[in-house]
C-alpha atoms as a PDB file:
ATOM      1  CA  UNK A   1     -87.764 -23.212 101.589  1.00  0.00           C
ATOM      2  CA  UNK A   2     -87.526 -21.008  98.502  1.00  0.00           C
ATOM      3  CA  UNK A   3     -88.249 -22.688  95.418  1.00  0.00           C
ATOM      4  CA  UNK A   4     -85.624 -23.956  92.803  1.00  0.00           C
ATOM      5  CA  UNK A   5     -84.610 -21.554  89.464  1.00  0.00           C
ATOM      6  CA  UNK A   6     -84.732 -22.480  85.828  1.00  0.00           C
ATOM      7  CA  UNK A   7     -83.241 -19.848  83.713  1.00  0.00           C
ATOM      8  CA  UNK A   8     -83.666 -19.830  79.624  1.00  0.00           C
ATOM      9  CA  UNK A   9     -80.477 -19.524  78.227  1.00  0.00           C
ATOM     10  CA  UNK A  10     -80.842 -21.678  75.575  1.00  0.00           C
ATOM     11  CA  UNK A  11     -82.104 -18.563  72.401  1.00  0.00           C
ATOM     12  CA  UNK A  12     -80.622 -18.193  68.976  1.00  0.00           C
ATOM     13  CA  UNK A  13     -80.409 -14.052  70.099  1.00  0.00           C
ATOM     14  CA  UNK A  14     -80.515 -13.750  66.194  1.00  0.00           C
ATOM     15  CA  UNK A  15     -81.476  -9.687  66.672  1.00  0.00           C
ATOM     16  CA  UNK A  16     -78.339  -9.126  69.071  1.00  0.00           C
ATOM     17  CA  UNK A  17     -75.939 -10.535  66.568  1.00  0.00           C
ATOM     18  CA  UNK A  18     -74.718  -7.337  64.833  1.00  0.00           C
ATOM     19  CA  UNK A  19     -73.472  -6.035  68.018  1.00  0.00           C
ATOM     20  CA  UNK A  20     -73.140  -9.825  70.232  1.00  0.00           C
ATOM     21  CA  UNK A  21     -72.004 -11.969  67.546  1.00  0.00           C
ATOM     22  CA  UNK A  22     -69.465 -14.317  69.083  1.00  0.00           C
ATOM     23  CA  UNK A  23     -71.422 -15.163  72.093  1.00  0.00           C
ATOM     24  CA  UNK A  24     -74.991 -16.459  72.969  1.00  0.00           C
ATOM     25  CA  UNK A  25     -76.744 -13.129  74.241  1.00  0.00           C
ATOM     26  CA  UNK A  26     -76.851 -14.358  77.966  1.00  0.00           C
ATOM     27  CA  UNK A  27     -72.918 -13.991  77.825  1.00  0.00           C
ATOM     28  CA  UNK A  28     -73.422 -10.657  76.303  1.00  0.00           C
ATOM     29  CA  UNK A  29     -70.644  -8.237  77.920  1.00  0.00           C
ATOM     30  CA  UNK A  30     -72.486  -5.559  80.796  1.00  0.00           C
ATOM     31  CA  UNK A  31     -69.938  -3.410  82.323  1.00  0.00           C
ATOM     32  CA  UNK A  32     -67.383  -6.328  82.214  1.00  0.00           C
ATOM     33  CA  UNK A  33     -69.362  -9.009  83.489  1.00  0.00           C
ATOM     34  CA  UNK A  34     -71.718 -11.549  81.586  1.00  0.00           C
ATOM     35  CA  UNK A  35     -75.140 -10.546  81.671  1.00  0.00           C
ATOM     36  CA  UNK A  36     -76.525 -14.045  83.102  1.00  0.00           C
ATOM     37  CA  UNK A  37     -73.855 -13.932  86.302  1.00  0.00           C
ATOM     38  CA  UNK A  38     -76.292 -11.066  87.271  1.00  0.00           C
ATOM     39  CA  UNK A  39     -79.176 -12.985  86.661  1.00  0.00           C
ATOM     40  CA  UNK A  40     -77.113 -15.493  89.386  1.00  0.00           C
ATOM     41  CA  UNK A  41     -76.484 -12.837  91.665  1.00  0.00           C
ATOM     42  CA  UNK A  42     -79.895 -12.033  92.022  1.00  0.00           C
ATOM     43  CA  UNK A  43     -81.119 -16.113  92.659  1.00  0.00           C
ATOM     44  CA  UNK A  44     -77.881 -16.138  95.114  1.00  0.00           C
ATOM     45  CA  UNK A  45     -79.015 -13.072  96.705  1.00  0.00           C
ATOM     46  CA  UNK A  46     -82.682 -14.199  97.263  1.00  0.00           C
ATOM     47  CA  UNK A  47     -80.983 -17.788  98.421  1.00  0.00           C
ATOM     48  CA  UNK A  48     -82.548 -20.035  95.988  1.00  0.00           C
ATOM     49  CA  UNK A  49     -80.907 -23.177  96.604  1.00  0.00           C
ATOM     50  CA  UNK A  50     -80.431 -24.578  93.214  1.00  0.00           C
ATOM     51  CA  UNK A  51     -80.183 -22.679  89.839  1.00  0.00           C
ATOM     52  CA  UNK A  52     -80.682 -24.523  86.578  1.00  0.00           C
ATOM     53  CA  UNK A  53     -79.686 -23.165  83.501  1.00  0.00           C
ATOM     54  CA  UNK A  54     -81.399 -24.487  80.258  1.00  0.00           C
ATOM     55  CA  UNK A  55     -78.696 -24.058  77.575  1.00  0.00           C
ATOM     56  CA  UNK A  56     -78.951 -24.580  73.695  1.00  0.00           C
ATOM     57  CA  UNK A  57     -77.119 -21.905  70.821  1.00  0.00           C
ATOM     58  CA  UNK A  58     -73.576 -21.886  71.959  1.00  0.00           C
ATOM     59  CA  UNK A  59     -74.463 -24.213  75.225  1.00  0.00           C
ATOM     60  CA  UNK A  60     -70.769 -25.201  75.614  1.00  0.00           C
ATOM     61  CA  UNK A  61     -69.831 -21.290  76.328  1.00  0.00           C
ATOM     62  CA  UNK A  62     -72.353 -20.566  78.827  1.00  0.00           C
ATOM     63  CA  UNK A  63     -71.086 -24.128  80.886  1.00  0.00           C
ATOM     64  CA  UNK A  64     -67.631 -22.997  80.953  1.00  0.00           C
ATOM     65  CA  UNK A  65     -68.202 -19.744  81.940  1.00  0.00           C
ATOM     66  CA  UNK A  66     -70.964 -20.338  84.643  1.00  0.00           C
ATOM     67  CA  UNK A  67     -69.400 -23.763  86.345  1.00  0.00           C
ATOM     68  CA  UNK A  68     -71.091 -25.824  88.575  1.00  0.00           C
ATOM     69  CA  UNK A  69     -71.558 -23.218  91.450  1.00  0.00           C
ATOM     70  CA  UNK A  70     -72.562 -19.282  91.940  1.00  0.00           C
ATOM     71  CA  UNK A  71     -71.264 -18.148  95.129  1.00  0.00           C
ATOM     72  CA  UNK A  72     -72.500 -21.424  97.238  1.00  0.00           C
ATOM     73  CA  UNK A  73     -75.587 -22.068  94.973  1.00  0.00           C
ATOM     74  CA  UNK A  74     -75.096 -24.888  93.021  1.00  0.00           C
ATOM     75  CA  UNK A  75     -75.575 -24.440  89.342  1.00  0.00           C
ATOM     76  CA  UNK A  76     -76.710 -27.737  87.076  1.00  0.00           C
ATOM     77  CA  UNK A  77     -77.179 -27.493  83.048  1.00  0.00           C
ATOM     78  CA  UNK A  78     -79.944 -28.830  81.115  1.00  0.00           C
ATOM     79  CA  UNK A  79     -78.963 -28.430  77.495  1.00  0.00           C
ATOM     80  CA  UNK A  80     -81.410 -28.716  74.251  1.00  0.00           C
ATOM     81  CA  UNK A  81     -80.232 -30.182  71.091  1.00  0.00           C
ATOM     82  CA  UNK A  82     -83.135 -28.712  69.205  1.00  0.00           C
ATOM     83  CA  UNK A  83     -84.954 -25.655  69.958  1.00  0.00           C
ATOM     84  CA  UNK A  84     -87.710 -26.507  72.556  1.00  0.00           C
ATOM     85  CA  UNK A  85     -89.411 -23.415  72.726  1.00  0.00           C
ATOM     86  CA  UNK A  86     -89.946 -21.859  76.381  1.00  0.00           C
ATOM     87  CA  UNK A  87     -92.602 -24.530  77.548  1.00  0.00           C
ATOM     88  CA  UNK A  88     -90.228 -27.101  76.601  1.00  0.00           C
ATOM     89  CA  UNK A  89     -87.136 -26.229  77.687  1.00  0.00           C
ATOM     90  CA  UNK A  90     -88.754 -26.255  81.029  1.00  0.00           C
ATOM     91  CA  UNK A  91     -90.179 -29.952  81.057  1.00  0.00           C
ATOM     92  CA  UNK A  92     -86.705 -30.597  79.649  1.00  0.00           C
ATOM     93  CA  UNK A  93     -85.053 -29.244  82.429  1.00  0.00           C
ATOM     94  CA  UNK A  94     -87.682 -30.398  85.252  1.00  0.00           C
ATOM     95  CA  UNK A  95     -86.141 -33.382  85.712  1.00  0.00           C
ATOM     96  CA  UNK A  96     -82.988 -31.528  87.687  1.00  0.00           C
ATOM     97  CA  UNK A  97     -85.434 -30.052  89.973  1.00  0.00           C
ATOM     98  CA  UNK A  98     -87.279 -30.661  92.938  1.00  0.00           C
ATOM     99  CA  UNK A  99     -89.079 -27.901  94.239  1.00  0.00           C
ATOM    100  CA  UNK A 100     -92.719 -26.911  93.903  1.00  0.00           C
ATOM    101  CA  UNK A 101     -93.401 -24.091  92.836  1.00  0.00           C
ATOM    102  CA  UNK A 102     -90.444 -23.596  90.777  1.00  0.00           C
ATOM    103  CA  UNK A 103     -89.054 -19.897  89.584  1.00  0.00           C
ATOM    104  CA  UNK A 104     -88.365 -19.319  86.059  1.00  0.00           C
ATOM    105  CA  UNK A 105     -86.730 -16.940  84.300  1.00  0.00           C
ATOM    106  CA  UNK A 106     -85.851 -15.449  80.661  1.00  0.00           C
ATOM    107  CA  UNK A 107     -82.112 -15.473  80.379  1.00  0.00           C
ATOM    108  CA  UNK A 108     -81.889 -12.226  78.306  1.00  0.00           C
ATOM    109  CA  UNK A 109     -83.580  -9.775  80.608  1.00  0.00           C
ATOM    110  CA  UNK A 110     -83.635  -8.268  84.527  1.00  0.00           C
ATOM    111  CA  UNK A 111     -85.887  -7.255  86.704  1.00  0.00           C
ATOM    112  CA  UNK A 112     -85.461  -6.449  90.383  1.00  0.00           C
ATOM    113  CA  UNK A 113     -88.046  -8.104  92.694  1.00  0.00           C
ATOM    114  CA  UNK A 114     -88.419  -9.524  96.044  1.00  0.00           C
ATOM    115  CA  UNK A 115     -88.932 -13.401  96.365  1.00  0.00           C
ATOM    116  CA  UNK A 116     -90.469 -13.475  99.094  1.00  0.00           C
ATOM    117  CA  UNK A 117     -92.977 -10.932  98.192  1.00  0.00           C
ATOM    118  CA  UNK A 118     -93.531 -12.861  95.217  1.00  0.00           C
ATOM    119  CA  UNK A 119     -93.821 -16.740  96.664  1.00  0.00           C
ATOM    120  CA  UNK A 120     -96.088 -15.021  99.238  1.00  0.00           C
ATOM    121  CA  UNK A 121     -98.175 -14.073  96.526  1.00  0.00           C
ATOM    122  CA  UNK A 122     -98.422 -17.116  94.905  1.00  0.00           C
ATOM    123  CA  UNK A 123     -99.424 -18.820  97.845  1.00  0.00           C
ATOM    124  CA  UNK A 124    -101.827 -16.374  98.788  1.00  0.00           C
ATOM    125  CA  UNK A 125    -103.593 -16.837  95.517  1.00  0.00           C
ATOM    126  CA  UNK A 126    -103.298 -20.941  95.307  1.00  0.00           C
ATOM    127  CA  UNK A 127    -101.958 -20.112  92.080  1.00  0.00           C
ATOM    128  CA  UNK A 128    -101.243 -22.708  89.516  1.00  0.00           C
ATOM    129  CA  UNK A 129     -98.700 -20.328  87.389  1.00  0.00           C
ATOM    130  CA  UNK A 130     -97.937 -16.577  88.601  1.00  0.00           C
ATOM    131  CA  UNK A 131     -96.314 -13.842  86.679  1.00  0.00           C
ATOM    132  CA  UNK A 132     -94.243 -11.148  88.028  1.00  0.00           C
ATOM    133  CA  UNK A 133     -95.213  -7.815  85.602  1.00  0.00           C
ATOM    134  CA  UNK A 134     -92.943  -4.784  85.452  1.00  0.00           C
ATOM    135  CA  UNK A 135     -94.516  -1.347  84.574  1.00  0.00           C
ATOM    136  CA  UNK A 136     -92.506   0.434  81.207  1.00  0.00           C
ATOM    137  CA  UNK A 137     -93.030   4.067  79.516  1.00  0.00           C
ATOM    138  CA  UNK A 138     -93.735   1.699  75.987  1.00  0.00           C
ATOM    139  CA  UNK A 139     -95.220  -1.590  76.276  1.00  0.00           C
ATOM    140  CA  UNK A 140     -96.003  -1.711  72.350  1.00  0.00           C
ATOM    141  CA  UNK A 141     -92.334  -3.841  71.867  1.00  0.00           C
ATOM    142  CA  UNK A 142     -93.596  -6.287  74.535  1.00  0.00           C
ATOM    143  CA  UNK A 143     -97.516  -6.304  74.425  1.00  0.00           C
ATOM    144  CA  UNK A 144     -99.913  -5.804  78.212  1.00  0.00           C
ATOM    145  CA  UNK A 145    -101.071  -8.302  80.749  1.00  0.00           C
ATOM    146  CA  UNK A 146    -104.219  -7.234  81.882  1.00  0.00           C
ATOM    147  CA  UNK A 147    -105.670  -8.024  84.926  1.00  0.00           C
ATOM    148  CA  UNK A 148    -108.666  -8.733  86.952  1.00  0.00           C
ATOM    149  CA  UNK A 149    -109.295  -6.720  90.393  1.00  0.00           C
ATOM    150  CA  UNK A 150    -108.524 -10.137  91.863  1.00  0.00           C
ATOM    151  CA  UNK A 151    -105.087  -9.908  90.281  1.00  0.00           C
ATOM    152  CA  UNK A 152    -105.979 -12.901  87.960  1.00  0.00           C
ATOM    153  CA  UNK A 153    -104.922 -12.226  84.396  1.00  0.00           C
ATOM    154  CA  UNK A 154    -107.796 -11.623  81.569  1.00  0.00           C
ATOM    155  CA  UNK A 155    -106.045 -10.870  78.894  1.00  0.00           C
ATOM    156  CA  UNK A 156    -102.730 -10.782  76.774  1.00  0.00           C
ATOM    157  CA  UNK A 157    -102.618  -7.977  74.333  1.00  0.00           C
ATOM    158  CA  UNK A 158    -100.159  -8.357  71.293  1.00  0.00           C
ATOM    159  CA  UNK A 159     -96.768  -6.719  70.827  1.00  0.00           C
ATOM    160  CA  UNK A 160     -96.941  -3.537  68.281  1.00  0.00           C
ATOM    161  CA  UNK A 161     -99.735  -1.470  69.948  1.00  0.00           C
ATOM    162  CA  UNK A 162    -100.215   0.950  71.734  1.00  0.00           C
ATOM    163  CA  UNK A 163     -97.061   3.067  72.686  1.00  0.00           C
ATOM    164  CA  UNK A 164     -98.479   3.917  76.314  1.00  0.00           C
ATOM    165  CA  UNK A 165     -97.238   2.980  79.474  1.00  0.00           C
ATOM    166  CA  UNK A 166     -98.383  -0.223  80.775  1.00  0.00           C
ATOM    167  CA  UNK A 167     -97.371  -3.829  82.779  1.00  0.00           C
ATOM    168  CA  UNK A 168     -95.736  -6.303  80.639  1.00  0.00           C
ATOM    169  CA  UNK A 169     -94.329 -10.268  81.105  1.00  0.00           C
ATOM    170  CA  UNK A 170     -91.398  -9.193  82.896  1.00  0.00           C
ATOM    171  CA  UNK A 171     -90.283 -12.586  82.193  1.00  0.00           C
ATOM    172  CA  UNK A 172     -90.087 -13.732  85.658  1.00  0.00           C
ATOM    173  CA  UNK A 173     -92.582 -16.788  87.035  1.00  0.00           C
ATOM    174  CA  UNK A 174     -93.332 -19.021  89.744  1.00  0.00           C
ATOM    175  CA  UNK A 175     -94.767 -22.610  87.451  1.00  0.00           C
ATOM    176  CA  UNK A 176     -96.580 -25.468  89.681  1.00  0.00           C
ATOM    177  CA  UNK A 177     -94.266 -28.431  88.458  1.00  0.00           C
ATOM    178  CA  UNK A 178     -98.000 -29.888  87.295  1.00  0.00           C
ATOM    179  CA  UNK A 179     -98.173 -28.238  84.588  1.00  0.00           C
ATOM    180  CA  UNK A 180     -95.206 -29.812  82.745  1.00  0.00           C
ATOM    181  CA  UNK A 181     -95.581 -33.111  83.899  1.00  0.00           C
ATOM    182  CA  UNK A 182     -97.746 -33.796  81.246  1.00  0.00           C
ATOM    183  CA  UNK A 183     -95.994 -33.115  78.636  1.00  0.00           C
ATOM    184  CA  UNK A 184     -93.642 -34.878  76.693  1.00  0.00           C
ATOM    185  CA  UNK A 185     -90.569 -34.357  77.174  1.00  0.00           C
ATOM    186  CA  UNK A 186     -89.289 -33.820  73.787  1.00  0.00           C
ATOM    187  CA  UNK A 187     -92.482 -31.691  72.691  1.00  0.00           C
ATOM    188  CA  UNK A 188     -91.608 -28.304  71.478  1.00  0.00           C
ATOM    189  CA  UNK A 189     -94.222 -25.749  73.687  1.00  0.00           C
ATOM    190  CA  UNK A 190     -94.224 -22.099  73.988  1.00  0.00           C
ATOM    191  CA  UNK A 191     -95.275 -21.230  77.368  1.00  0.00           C
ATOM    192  CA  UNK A 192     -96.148 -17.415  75.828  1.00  0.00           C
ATOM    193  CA  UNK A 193     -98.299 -18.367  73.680  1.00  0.00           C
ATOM    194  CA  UNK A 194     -99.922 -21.715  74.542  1.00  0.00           C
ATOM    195  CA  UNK A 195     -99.860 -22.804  77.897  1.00  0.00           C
ATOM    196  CA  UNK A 196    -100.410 -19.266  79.613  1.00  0.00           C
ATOM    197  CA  UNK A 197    -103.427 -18.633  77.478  1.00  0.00           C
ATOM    198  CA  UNK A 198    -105.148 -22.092  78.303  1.00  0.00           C
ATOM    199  CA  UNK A 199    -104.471 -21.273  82.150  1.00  0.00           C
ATOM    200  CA  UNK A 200    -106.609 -17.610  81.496  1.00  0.00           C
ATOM    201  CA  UNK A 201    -109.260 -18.278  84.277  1.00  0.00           C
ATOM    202  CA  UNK A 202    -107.824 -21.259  86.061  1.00  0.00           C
ATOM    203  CA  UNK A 203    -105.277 -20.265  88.294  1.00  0.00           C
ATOM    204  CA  UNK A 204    -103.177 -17.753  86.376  1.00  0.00           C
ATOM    205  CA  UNK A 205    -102.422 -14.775  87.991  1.00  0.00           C
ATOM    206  CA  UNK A 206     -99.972 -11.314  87.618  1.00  0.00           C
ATOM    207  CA  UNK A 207     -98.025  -9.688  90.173  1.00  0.00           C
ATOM    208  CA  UNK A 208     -97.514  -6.018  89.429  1.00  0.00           C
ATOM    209  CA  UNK A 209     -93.721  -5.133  90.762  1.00  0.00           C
ATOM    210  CA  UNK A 210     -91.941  -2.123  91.492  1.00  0.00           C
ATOM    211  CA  UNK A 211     -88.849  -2.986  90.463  1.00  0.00           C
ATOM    212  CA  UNK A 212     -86.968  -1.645  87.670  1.00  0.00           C
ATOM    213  CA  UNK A 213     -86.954  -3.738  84.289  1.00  0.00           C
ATOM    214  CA  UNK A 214     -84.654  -4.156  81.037  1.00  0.00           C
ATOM    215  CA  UNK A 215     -84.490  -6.489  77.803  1.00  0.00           C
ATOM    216  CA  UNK A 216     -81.317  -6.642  76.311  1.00  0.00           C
ATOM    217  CA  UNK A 217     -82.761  -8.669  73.084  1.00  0.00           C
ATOM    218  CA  UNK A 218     -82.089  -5.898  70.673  1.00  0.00           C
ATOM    219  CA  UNK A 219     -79.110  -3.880  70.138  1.00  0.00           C
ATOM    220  CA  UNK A 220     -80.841  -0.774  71.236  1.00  0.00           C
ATOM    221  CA  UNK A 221     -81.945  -1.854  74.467  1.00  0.00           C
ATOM    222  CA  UNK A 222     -78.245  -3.652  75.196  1.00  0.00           C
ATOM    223  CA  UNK A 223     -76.938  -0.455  74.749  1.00  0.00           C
ATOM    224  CA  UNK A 224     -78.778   0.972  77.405  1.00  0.00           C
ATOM    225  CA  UNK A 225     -77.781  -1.924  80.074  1.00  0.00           C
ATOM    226  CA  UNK A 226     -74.942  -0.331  81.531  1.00  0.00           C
ATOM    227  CA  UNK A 227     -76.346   2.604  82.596  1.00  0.00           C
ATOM    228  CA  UNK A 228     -79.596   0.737  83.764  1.00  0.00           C
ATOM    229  CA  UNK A 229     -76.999  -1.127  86.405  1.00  0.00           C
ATOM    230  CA  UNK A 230     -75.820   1.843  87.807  1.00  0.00           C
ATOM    231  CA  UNK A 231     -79.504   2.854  88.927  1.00  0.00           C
ATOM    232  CA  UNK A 232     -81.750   2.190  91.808  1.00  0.00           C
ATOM    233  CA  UNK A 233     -83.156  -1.133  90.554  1.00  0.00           C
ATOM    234  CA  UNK A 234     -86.512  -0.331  92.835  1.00  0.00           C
ATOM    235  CA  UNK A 235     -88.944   2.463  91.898  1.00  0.00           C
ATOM    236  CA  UNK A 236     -91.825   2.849  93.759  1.00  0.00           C
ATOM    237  CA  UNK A 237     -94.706   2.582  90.954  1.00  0.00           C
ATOM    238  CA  UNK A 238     -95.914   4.406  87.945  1.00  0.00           C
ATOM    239  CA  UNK A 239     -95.200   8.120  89.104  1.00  0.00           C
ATOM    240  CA  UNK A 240     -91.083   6.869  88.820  1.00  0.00           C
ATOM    241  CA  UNK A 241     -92.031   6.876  85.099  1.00  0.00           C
END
């Protein structure tokens, strides 16, 4: 069975607000539609059974608009009323789930990938936390994962250098429900910057996809998401660059 979905919907989106104001970004407007029913789409598509959205800035918005169901996926809400960080917001919203592994996702960004390819991988490795890692012309707004041969990740280099293509967080994981367990429940984590990090060299690995990636966190890059829709969403590695 393919595993459950939390999406992070629940950011203050404070650098879209010049152009996004009215909204929380995962509402934000792409070529008519809401940017997080495409997010949906793509969990419906895949049939994951359940999707949970964890909601915070503007949480009433993204309920009304999203309902209870995507298509026939069911669609639950598990809202913060304090910001949680990432690592949080995911124990918070555990409890709605089932599922081991489950598959998480940033709210405010896309990239195309195949499940199955992915859970397969995760498996395969008898990972405790995978992450899928898309391949951009400029990884110095996002930082690198770098990786062992074994596909285990080594390192996380920090966002502002280099300017060179590279793999990044796509934003996109597959968490063993273990490691939120243990936390609790109304702890504010980050799982960028402190739970990833303590899982470098026990059982954290990267995935490097193929599928085409966008951010639409600033207003530069939501400018650009229209377009991006129109496009193949596959490419077939770093000569499509």
């Amino acid at each position: 069975m393919n595993p459950e979905a939390i999406i992070l919907a629940g950011g203050l989106g404070t650098r879209l607000r010049s152009v996004v104001a009215d909204r929380p970004k995962v509402l934000a407007s792409v070529g008519g539609r809401p940017f997080i029913l495409r997010l949906l789409d793509q969990l419906a598509g895949a049939a994951v059974p359940l999707a949970v959205i964890s909601t915070g800035h503007m949480a009433d918005q993204v309920e009304t608009v999203v309902g209870p169901v995507h298509g026939a996926m069911p669609v639950r809400f598990s809202r913060e009323t304090s910001p949680m960080g990432t690592g949080g917001a995911i124990r918070l919203a555990l409890d709605a789930t089932a599922s081991n592994p489950l598959l998480v996702m940033n709210g405010d960004s896309f990239c195309a990938f195949d499940l199955g390819q992915f859970l397969a991988f995760h498996r395969a490795k008898h990972s405790r936390a995978s992450i899928l890692l898309a391949l951009v012309p400029d990884t110095s707004r996002f930082g690198q994962v770098q990786l062992a041969p074994d596909s285990s990740v080594v390192r996380f280099e920090e966002k502002g250098k280099g300017g060179s293509p590279g793999w990044i967080n796509a934003g996109i994981y597959l968490l063993n429900r273990e490691l939120f367990t243990a936390i609790p429940r109304e702890r504010a984590i980050s799982i960028e910057r402190e739970i990833f990090p303590s899982l470098i060299g026990s059982g954290l690995h990267g995935l490097q996809a193929g599928g085409a990636f966008l951010d639409i966190g600033t207003p530069a890059s939501y400018a650009e998401a229209e377009d991006f829709f129109r496009k193949p969403l596959f490419h077939s590695g770093p000569e499509a660059l």
